[in-house]
Protein backbone atom coordinates (compact mmCIF):
# COMPACT_ATOMS: atom_id res chain seq x y z
CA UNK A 1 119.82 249.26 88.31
CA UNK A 2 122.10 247.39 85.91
CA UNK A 3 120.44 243.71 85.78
CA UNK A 4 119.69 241.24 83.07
CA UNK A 5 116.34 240.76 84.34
CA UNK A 6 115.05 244.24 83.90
CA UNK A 7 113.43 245.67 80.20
CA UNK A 8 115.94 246.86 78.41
CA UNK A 9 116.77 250.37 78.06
CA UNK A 10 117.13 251.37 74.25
CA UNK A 11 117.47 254.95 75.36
CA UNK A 12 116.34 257.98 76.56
CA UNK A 13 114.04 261.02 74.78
CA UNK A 14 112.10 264.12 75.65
CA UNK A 15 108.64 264.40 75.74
CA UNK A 16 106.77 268.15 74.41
CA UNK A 17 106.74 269.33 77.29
CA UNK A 18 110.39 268.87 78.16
CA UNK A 19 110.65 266.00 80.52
CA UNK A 20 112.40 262.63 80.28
CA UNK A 21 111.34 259.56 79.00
CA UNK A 22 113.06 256.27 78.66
CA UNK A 23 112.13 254.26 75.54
CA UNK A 24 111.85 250.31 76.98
CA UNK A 25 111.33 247.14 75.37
CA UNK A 26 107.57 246.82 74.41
CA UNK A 27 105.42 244.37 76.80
CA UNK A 28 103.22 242.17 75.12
CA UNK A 29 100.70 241.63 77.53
CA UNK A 30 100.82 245.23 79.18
CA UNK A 31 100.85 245.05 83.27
CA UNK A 32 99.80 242.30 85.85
CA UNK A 33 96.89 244.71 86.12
CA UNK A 34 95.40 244.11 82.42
CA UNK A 35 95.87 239.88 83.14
CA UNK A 36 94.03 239.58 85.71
CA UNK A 37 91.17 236.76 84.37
CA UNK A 38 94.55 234.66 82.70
CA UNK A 39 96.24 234.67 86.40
CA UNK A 40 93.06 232.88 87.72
CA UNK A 41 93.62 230.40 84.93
CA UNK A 42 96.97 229.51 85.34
CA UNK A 43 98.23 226.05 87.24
CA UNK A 44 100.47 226.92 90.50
CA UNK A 45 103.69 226.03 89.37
CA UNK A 46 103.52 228.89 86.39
CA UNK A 47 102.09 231.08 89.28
CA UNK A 48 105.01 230.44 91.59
CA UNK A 49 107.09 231.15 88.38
CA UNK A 50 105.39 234.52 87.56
CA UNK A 51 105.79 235.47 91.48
CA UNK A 52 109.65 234.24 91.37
CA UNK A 53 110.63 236.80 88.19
CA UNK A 54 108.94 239.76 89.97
CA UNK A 55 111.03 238.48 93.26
CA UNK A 56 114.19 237.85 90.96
CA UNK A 57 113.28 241.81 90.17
CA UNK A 58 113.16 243.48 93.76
CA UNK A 59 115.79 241.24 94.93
CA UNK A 60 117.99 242.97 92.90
CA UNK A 61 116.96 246.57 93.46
CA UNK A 62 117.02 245.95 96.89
CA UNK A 63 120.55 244.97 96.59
CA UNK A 64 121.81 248.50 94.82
CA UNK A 65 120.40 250.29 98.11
CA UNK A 66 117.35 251.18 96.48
CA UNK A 67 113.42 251.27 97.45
CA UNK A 68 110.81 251.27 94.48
CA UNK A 69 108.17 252.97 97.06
CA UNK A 70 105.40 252.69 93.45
CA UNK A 71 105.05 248.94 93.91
CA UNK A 72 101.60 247.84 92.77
CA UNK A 73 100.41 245.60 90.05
CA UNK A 74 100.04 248.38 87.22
CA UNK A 75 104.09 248.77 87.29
CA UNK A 76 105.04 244.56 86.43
CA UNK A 77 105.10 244.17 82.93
CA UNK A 78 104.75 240.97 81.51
CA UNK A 79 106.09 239.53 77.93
CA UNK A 80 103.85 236.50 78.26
CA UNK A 81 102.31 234.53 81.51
CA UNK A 82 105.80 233.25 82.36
CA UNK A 83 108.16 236.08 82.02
CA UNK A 84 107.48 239.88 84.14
CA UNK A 85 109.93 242.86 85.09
CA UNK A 86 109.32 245.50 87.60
CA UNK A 87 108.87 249.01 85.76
CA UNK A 88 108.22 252.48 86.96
CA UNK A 89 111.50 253.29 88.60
CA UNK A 90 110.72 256.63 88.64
CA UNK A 91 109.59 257.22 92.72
CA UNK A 92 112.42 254.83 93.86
CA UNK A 93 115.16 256.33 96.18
CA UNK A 94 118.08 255.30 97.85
CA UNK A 95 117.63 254.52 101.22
CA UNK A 96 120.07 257.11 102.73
CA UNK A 97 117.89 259.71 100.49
CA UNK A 98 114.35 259.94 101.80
CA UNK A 99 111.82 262.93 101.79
CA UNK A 100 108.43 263.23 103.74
CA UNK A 101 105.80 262.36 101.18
CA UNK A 102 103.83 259.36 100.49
CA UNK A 103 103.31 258.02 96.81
CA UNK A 104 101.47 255.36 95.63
CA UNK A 105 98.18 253.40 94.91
CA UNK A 106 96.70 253.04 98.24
CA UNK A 107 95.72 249.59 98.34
CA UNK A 108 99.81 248.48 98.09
CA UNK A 109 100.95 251.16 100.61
CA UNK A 110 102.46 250.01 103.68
CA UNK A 111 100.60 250.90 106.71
CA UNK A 112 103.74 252.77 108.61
CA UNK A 113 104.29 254.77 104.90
CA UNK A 114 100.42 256.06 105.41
CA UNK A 115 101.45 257.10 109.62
CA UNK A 116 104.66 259.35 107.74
CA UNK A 117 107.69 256.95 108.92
CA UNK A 118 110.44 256.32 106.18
CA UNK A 119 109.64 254.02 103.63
CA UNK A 120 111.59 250.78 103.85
CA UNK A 121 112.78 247.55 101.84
CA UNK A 122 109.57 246.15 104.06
CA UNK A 123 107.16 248.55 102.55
CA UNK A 124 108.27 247.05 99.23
CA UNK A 125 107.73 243.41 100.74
CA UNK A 126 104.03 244.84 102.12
CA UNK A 127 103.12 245.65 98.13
CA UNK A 128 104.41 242.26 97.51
CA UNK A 129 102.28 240.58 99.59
CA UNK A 130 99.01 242.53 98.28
CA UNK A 131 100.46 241.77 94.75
CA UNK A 132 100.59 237.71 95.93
CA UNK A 133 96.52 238.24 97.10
CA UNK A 134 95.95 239.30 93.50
CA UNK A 135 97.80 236.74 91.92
CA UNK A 136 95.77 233.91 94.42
CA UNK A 137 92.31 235.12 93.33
CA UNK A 138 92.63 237.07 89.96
CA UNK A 139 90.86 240.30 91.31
CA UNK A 140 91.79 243.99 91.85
CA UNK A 141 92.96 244.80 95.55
CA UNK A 142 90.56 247.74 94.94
CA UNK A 143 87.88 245.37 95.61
CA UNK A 144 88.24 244.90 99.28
CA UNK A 145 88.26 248.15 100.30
CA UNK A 146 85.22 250.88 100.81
CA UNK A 147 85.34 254.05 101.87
CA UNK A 148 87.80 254.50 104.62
CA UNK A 149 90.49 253.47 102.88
CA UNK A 150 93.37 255.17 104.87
CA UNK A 151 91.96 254.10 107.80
CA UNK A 152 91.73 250.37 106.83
CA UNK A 153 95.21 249.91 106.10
CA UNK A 154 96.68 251.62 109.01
CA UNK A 155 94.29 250.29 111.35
CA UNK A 156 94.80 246.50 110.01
CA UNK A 157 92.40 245.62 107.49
CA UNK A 158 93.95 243.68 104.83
CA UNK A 159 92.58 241.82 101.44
CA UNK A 160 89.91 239.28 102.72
CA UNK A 161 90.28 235.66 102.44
CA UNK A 162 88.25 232.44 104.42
CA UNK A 163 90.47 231.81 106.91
CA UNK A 164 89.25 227.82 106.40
CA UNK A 165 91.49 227.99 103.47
CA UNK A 166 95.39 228.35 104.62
CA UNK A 167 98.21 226.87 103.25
CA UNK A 168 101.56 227.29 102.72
CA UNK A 169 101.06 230.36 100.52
CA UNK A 170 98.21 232.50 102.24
CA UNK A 171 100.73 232.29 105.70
CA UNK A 172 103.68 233.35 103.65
CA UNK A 173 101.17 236.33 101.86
CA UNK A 174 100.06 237.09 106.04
CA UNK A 175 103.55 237.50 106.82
CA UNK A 176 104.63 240.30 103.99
CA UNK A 177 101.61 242.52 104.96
CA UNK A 178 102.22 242.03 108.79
CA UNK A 179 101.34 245.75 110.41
CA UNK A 180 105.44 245.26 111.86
CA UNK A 181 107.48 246.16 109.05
CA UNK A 182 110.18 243.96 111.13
CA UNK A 183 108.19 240.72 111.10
CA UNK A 184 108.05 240.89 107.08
CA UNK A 185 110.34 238.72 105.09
CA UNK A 186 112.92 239.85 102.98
CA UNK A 187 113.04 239.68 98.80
CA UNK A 188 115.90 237.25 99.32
CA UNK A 189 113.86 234.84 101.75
CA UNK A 190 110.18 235.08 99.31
CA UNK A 191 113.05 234.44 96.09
CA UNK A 192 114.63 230.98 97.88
CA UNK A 193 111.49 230.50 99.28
CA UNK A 194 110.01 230.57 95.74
CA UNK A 195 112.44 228.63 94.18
CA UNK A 196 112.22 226.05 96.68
CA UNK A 197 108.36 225.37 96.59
CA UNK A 198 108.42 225.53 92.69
CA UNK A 199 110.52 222.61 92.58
CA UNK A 200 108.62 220.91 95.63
CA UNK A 201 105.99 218.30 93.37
CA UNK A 202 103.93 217.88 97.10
CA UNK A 203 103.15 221.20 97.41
CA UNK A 204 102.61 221.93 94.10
CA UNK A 205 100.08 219.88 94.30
CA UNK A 206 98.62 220.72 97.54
CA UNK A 207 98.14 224.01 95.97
CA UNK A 208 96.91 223.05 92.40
CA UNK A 209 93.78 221.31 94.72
CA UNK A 210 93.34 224.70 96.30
CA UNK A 211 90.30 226.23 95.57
CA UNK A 212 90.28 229.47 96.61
CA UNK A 213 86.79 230.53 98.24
CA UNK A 214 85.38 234.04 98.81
CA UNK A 215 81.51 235.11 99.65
CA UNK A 216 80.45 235.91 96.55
CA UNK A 217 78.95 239.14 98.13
CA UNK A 218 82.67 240.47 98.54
CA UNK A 219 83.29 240.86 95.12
CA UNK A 220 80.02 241.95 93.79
CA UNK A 221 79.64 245.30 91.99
CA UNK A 222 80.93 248.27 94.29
CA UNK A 223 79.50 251.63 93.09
CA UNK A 224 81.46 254.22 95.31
CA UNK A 225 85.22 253.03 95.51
CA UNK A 226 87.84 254.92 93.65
CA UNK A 227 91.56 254.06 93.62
CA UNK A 228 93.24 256.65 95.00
CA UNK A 229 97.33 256.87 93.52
CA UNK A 230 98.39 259.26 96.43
CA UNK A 231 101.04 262.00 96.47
CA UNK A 232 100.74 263.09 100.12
CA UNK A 233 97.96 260.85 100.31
CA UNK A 234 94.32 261.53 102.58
CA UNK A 235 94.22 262.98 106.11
CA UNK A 236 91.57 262.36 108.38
CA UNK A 237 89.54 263.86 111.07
CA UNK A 238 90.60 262.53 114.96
CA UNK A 239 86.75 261.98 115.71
CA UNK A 240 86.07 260.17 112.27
CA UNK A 241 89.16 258.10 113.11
CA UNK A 242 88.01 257.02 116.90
CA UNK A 243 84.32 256.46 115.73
CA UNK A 244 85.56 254.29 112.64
CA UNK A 245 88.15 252.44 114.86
CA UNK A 246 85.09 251.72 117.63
CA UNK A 247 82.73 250.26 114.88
CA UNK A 248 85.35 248.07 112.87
CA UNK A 249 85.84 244.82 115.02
CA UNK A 250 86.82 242.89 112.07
CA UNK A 251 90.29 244.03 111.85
CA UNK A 252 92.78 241.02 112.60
CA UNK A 253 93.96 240.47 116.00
CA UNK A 254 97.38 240.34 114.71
CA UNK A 255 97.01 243.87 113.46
CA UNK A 256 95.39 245.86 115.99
CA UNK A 257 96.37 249.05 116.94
CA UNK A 258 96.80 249.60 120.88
CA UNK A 259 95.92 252.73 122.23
CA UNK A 260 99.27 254.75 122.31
CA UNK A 261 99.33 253.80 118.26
CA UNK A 262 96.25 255.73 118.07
CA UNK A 263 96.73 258.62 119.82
CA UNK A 264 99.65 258.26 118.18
CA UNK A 265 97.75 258.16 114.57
CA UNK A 266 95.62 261.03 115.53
CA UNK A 267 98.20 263.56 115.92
CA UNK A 268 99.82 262.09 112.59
CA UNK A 269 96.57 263.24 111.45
CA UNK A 270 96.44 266.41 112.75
CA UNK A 271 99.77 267.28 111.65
CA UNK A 272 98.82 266.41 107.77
CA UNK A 273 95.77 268.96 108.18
CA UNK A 274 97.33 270.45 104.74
CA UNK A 275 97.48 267.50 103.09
CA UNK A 276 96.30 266.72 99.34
CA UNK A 277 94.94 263.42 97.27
CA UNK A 278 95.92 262.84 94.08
CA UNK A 279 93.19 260.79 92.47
CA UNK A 280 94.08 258.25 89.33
CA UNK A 281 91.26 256.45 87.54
CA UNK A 282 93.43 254.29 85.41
CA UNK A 283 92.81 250.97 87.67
CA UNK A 284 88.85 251.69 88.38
CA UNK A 285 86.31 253.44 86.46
CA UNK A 286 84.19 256.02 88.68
CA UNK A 287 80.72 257.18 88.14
CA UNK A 288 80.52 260.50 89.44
CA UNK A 289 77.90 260.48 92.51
CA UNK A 290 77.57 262.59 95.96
CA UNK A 291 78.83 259.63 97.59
CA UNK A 292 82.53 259.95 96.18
CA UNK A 293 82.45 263.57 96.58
CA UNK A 294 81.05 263.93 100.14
CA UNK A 295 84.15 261.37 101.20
CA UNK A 296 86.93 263.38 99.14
CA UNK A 297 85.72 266.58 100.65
CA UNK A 298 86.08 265.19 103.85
CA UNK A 299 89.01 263.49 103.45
CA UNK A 300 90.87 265.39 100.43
CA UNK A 301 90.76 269.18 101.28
CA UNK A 302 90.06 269.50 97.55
CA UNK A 303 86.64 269.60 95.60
CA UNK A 304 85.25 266.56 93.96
CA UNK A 305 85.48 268.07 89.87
CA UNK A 306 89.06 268.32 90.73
CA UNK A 307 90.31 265.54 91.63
CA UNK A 308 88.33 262.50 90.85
CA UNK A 309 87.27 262.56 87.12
CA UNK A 310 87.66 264.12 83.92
CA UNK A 311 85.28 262.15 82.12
CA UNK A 312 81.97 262.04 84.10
CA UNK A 313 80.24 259.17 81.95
CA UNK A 314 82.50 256.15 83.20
CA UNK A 315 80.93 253.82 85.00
CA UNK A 316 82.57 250.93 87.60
CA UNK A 317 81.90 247.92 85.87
CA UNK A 318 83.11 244.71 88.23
CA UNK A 319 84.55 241.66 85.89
CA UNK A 320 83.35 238.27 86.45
CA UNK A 321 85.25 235.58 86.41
CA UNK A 322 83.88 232.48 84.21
């Protein structure tokens, strides 16, 4: 995509083992990912800023036909706290050029992309509206999840927030993760819509006073919960996936599943029997334990010492906030 907003390209190389790399402008301050304590600092109106370059970004790879489908906050780059780009082009397709597989960091993946439909310009607006959570509280959207990842975000779970606390913002962060792609908004809507409120001194305000609030217990140290960057990402077991879905009654009304959609998940699952997980530890450390591999097993088809560590010693350490 040929835009003045995006790194720029000083060219392109080979790495040892013969495959492509493009040599970019150097970011400062490395991803969204590594900034995460300086986001929870910052006032609303450079927030909205931040939020309206990474818009500025999709808005215009939307426009050349394209889907990024490897959204997430590892791939925005920033210069400083006022200036980011959308990298990692390299899983983004044309729309007219789909295949079958699902790629990824599961927390940002759209719940219709984890049930095998295409993936849309509203699965990009669903990894938006996780990436707006992370911006409103400075934390990891690792952090919500626990086990049953997969299962979460197709059966409606999405990043917890008090409810007591809406505004202007949190409905307009509801509205990009809605479970119907169709009811999302589009990049060109959240980039007016941006503009618009950054410029608007009231509600600027209104959220400057915002304090967001969260049970401390949701964020506290999480032992078992690995980040799973997906490449025909987890399938399940149909009586795991009823017995899970009859237990979790906290799932949103807005995004509940009726019961065609899960019969309808099941045999998605059963179809996806072969299916593999690709596990990446660069976002959360793991501490190797039976707990992981018991759920990988399950869920993975592939042993524990092969996909989810290398280095055995690294332990999840949760950051606090000061």
């Amino acid at each position: 995509v040929k835009n003045p907003s995006f790194m720029k390209c000083y060219g392109v190389s080979r790495n040892e083992k013969g495959n492509y790399i493009l040599v970019l402008k150097y970011a400062a301050l490395g991803s969204l990912r590594q900034n995460l304590f300086e986001l929870s600092q910052m006032n609303w109106k450079d927030k909205l800023s931040l939020l309206l370059c990474i818009i500025y970004d999709l808005v215009a790879i939307h426009s050349q036909g394209i889907i990024h489908r490897d959204f997430h906050s590892g791939n925005i780059l920033l210069d400083n706290l006022h200036s980011a780009y959308i990298a990692d082009f390299g899983l983004s397709i044309q729309y007219l050029k789909q295949d079958d597989e699902v790629y990824g960091v599961l927390p940002f993946v759209a719940p219709e992309v984890l049930e095998k439909k295409s993936y849309t310009t509203a699965s990009d607006i669903y990894s938006f509206g996780i990436i707006m959570w992370v911006v409103l509280y400075g934390e990891s959207s690792t952090c919500y999840f626990k086990q049953n990842q997969f299962l979460d975000i197709v059966c409606g779970m999405r990043p917890k927030f008090n409810e007591a606390d809406s505004n202007c913002y949190i409905e307009l962060m509801k509205n990009c993760w809605h479970q119907d792609p169709g009811s999302r908004p589009t990049a060109d809507y959240l980039c007016e819509t941006f503009k618009s409120w950054r410029n608007d001194e009231q509600i600027i305000s209104n959220l400057d006073s915002f304090k967001p609030n969260i049970d401390s217990e949701y964020f506290k140290k999480l032992d078992t919960i690995p980040k799973c960057y997906s490449k025909r990402l987890n399938n399940s077991i149909p009586d795991e996936l009823r017995e899970y879905l009859s237990k979790n009654t906290h799932i949103p009304s807005e995004n509940l599943l009726n019961s065609d959609q899960i019969e309808d998940l099941i045999n998605i699952v059963r179809k996806n029997g072969d299916n593999s997980s690709i596990i990446n530890t660069d976002e959360i450390d793991i501490s190797k334990n039976d707990n992981i591999s018991e759920l990988y097993n399950r869920f993975g088809r592939r042993s524990y010492d092969e996909n989810i560590i290398e280095n055995e010693s690294i332990q999840i350490k949760k950051r606090k906030i000061q």
